[in-house]
N, C-alpha and C. Protein backbone atom coordinates (compact mmCIF):
# COMPACT_ATOMS: atom_id res chain seq x y z
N UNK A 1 -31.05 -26.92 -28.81
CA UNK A 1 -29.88 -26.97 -29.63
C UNK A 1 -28.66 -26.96 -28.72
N UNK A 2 -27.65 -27.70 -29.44
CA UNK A 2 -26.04 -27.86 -27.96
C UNK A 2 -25.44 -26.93 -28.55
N UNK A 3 -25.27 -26.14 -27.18
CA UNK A 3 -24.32 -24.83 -27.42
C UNK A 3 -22.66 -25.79 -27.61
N UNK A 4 -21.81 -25.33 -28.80
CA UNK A 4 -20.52 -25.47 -28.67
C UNK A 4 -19.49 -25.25 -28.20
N UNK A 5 -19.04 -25.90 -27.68
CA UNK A 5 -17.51 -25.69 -27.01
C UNK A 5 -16.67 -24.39 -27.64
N UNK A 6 -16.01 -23.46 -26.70
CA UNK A 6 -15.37 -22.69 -26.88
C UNK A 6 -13.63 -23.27 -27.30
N UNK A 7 -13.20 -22.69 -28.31
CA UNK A 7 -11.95 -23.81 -28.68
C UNK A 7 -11.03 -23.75 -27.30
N UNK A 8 -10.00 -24.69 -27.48
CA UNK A 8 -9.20 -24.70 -26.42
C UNK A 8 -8.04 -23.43 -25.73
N UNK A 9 -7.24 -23.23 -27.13
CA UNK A 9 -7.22 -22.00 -27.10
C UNK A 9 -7.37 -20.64 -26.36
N UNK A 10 -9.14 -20.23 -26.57
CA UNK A 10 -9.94 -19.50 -26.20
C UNK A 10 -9.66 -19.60 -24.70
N UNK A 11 -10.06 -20.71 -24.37
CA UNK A 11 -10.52 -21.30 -22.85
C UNK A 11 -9.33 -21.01 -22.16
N UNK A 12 -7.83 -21.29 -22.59
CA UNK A 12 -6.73 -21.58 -21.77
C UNK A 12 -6.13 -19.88 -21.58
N UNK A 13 -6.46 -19.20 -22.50
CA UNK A 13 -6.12 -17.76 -22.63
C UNK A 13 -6.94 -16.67 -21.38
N UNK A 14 -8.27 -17.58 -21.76
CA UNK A 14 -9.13 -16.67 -20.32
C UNK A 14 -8.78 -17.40 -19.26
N UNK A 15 -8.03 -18.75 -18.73
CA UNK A 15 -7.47 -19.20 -17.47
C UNK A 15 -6.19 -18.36 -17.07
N UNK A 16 -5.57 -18.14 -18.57
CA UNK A 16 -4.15 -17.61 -18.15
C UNK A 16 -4.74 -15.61 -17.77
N UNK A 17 -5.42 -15.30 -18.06
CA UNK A 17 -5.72 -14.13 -17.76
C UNK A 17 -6.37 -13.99 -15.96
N UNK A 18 -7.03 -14.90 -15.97
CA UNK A 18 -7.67 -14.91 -14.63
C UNK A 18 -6.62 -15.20 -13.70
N UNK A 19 -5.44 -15.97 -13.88
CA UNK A 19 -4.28 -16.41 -12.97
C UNK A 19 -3.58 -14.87 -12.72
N UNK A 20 -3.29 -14.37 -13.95
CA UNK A 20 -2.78 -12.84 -13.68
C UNK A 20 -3.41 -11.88 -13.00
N UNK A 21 -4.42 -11.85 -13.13
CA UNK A 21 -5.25 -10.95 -12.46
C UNK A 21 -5.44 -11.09 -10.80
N UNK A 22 -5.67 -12.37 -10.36
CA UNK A 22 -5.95 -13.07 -8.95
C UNK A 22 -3.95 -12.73 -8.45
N UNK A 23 -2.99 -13.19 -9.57
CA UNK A 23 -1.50 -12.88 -8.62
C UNK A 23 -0.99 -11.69 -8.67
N UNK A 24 -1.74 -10.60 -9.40
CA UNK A 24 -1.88 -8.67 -9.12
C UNK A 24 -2.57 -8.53 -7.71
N UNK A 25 -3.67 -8.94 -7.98
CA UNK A 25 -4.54 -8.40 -6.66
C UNK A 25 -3.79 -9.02 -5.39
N UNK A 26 -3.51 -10.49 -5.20
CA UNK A 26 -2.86 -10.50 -4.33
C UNK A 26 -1.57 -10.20 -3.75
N UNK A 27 -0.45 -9.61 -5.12
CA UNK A 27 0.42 -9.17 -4.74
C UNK A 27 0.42 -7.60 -3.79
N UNK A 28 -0.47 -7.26 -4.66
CA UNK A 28 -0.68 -5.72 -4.23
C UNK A 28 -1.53 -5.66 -2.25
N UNK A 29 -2.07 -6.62 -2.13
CA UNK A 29 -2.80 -6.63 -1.18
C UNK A 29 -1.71 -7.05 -0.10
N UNK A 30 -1.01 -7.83 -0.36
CA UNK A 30 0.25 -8.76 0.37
C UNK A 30 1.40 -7.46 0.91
N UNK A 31 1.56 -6.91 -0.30
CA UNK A 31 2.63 -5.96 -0.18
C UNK A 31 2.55 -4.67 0.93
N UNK A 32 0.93 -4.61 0.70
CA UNK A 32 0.06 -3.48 1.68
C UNK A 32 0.33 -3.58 2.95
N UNK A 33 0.12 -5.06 3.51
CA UNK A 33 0.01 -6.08 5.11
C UNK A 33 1.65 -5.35 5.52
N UNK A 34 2.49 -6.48 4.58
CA UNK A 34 3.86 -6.31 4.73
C UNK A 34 4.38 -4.59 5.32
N UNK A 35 4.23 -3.69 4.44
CA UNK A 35 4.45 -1.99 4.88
C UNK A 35 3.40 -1.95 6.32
N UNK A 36 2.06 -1.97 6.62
CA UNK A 36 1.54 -1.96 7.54
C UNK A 36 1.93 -2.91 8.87
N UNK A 37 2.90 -4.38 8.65
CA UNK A 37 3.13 -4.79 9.61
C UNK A 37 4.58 -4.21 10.33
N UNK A 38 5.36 -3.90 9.14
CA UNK A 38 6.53 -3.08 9.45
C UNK A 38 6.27 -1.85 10.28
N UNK A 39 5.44 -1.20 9.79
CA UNK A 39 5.34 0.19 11.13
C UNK A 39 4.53 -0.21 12.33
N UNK A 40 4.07 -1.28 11.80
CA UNK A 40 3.51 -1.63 13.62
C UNK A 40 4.07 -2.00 14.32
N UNK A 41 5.12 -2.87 13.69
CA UNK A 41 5.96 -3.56 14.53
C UNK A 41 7.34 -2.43 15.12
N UNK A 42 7.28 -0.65 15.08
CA UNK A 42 7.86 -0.05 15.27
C UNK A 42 6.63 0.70 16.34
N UNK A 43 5.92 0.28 16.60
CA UNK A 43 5.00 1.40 17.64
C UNK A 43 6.08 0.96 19.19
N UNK A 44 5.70 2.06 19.95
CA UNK A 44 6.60 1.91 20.79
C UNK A 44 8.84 2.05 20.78
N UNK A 45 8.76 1.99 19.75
CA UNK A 45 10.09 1.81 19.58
C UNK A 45 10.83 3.05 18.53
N UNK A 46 9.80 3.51 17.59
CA UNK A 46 10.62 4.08 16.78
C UNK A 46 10.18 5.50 17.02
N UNK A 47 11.13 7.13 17.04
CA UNK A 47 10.44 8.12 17.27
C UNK A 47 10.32 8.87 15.84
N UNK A 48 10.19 9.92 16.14
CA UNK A 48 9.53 10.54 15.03
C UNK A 48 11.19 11.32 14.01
N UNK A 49 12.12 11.25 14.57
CA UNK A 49 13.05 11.87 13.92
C UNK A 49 13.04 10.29 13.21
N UNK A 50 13.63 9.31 13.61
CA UNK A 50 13.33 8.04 12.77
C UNK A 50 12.71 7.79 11.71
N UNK A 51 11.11 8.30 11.62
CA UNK A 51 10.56 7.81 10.92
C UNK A 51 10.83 8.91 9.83
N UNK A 52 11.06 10.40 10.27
CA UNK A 52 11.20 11.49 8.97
C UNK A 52 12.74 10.96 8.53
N UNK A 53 13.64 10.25 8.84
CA UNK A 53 14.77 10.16 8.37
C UNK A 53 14.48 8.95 7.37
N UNK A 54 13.63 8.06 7.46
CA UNK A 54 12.88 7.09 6.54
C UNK A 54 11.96 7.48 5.41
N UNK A 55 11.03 8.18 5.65
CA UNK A 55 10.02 8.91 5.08
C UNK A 55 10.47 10.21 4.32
N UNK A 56 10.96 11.53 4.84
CA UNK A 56 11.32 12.39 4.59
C UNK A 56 10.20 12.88 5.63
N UNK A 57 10.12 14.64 5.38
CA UNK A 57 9.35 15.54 6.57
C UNK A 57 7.68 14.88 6.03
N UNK A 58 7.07 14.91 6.20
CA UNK A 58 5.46 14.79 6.37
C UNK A 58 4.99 16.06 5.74
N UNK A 59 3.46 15.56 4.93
CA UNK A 59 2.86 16.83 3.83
C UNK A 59 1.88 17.49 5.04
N UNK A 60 1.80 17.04 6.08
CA UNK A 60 1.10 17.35 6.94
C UNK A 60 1.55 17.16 8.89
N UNK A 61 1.41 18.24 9.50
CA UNK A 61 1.87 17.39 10.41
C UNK A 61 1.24 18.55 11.90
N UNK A 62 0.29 18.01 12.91
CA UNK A 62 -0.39 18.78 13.61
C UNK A 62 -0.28 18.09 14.85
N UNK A 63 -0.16 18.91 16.17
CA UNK A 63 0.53 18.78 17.44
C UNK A 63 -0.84 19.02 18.37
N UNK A 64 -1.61 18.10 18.96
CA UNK A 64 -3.01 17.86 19.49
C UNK A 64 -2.42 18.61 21.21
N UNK A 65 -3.57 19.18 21.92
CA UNK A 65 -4.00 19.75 23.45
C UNK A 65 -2.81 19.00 24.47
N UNK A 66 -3.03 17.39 24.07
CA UNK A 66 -2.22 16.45 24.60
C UNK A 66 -0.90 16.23 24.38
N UNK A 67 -0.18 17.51 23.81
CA UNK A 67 1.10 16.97 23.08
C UNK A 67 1.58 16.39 22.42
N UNK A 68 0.66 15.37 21.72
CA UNK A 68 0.99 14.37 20.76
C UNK A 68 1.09 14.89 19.39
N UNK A 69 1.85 13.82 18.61
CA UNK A 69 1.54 14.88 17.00
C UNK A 69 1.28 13.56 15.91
N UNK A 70 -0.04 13.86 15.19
CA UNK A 70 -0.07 13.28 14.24
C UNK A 70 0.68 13.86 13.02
N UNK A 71 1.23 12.69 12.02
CA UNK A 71 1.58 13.20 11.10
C UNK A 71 1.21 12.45 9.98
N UNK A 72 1.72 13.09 8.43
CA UNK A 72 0.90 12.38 7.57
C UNK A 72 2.21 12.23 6.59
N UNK A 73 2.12 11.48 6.13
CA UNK A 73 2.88 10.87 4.54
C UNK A 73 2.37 10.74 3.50
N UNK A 74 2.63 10.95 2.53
CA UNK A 74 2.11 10.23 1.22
C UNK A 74 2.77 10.55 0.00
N UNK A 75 2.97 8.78 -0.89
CA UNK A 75 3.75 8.14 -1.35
C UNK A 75 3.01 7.81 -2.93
N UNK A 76 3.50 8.59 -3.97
CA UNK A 76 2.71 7.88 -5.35
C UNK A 76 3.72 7.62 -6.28
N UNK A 77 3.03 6.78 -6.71
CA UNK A 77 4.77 6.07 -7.60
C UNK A 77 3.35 6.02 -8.98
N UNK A 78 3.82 6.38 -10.55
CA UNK A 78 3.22 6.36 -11.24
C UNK A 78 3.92 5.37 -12.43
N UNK A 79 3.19 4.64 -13.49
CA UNK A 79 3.92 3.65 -14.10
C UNK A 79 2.96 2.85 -14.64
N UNK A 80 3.20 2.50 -16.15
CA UNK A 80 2.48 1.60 -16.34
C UNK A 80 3.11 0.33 -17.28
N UNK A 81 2.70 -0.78 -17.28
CA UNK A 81 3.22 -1.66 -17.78
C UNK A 81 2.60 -2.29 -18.70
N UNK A 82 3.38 -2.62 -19.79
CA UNK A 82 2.72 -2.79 -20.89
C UNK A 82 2.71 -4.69 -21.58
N UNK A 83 2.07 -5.40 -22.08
CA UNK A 83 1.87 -6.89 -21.63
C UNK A 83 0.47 -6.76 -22.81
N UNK A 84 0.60 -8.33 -22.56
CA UNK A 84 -0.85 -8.83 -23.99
C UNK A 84 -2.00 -7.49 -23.08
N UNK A 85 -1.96 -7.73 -21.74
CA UNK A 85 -3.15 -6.73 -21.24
C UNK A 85 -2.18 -5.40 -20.56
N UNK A 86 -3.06 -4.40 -20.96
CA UNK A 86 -2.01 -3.42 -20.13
C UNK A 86 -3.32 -2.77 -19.05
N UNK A 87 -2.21 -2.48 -18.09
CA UNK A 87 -2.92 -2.10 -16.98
C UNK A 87 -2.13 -1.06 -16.33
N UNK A 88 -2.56 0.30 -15.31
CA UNK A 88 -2.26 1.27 -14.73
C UNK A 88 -1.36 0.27 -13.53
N UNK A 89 -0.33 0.66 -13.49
CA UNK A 89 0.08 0.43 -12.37
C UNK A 89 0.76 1.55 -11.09
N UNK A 90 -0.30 2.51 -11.18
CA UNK A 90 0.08 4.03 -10.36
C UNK A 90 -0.51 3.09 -8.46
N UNK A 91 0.14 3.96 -8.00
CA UNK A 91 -1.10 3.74 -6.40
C UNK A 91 -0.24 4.76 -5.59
N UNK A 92 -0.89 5.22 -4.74
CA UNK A 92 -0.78 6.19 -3.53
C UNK A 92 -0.76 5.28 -2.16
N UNK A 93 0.66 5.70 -1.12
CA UNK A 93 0.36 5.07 -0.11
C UNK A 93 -0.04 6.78 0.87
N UNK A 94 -0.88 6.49 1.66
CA UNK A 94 -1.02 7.70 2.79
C UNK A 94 -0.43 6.67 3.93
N UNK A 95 0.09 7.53 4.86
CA UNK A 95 0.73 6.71 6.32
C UNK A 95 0.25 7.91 7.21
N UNK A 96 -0.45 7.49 8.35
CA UNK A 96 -0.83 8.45 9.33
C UNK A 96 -0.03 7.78 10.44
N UNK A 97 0.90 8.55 11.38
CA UNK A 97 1.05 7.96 12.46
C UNK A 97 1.13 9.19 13.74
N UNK A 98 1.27 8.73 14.81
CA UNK A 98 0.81 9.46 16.34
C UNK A 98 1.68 9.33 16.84
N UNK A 99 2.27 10.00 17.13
CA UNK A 99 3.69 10.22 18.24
C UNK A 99 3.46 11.01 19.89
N UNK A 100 4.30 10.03 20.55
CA UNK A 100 3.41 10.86 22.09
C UNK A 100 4.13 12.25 22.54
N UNK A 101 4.02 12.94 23.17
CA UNK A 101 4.67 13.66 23.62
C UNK A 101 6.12 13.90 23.57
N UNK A 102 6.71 12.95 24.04
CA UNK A 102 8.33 12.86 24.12
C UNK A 102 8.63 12.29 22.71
N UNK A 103 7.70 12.24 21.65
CA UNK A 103 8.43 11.38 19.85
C UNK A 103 8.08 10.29 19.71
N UNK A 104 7.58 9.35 20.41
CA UNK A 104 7.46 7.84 20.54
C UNK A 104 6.51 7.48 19.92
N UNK A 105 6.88 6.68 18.74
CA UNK A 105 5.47 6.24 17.62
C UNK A 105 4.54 5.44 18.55
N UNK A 106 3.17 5.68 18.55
CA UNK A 106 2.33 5.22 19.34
C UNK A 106 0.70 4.72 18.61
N UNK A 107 1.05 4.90 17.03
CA UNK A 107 -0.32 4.45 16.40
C UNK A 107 0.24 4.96 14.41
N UNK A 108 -0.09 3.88 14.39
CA UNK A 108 0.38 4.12 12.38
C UNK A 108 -0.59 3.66 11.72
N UNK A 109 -1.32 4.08 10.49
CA UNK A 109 -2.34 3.40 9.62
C UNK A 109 -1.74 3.57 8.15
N UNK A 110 -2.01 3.20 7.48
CA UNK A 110 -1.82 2.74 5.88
C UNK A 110 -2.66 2.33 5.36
N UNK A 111 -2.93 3.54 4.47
CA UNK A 111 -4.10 3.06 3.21
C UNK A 111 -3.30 3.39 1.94
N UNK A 112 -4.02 2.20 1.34
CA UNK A 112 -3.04 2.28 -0.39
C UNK A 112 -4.82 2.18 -1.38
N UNK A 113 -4.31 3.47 -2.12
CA UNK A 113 -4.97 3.42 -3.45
C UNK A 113 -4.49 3.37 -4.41
């Protein structure tokens, strides 16, 4: 027996949903790079009074044998938006970065949930 065509309609509604979904994920993923290429592109250059004058003080912050100090950030913005589909739009950024002895950013990571 021939299965029937789904009306047009139908069809163009689940394209327009899949387009939204694919330009979320990649916005969010894009936006991630962008913050992670920005503090990299400060290793070597930016010190640590810098980055707390950007950031604010750190929820964490510990001074290693070697003098160095890791520190920690973290960033949650909560929100949701409302649309034919609604979806959470909360996420957490954590920022770890390593400062050498004398302040000098020397290693940054960024994870976003």
């Amino acid at each position: 027996m021939k299965r029937a065509a789904p009306p047009i309609a139908i069809s163009m509604l689940l394209m327009f949903v899949i387009c939204v979904l694919i330009t979320f994920i990649t916005c969010c993923i894009s936006t991630t790079k962008k913050q992670e290429m920005r503090w990299n592109a400060q290793i070597g250059v930016a010190t640590y009074n810098d980055v707390v004058t950007q950031l604010g003080p750190p929820i964490a912050k510990e001074t290693l044998s070697d003098k160095s100090v890791v520190a920690k950030w973290v960033r949650t913005s909560y929100g949701t938006s409302q649309s034919e589909m609604s979806y959470d739009s909360s996420w957490t950024d954590e920022i770890i970065m390593r400062f050498s002895p004398d302040g000098i950013l020397t290693h940054s990571s960024l994870n976003q949930y």
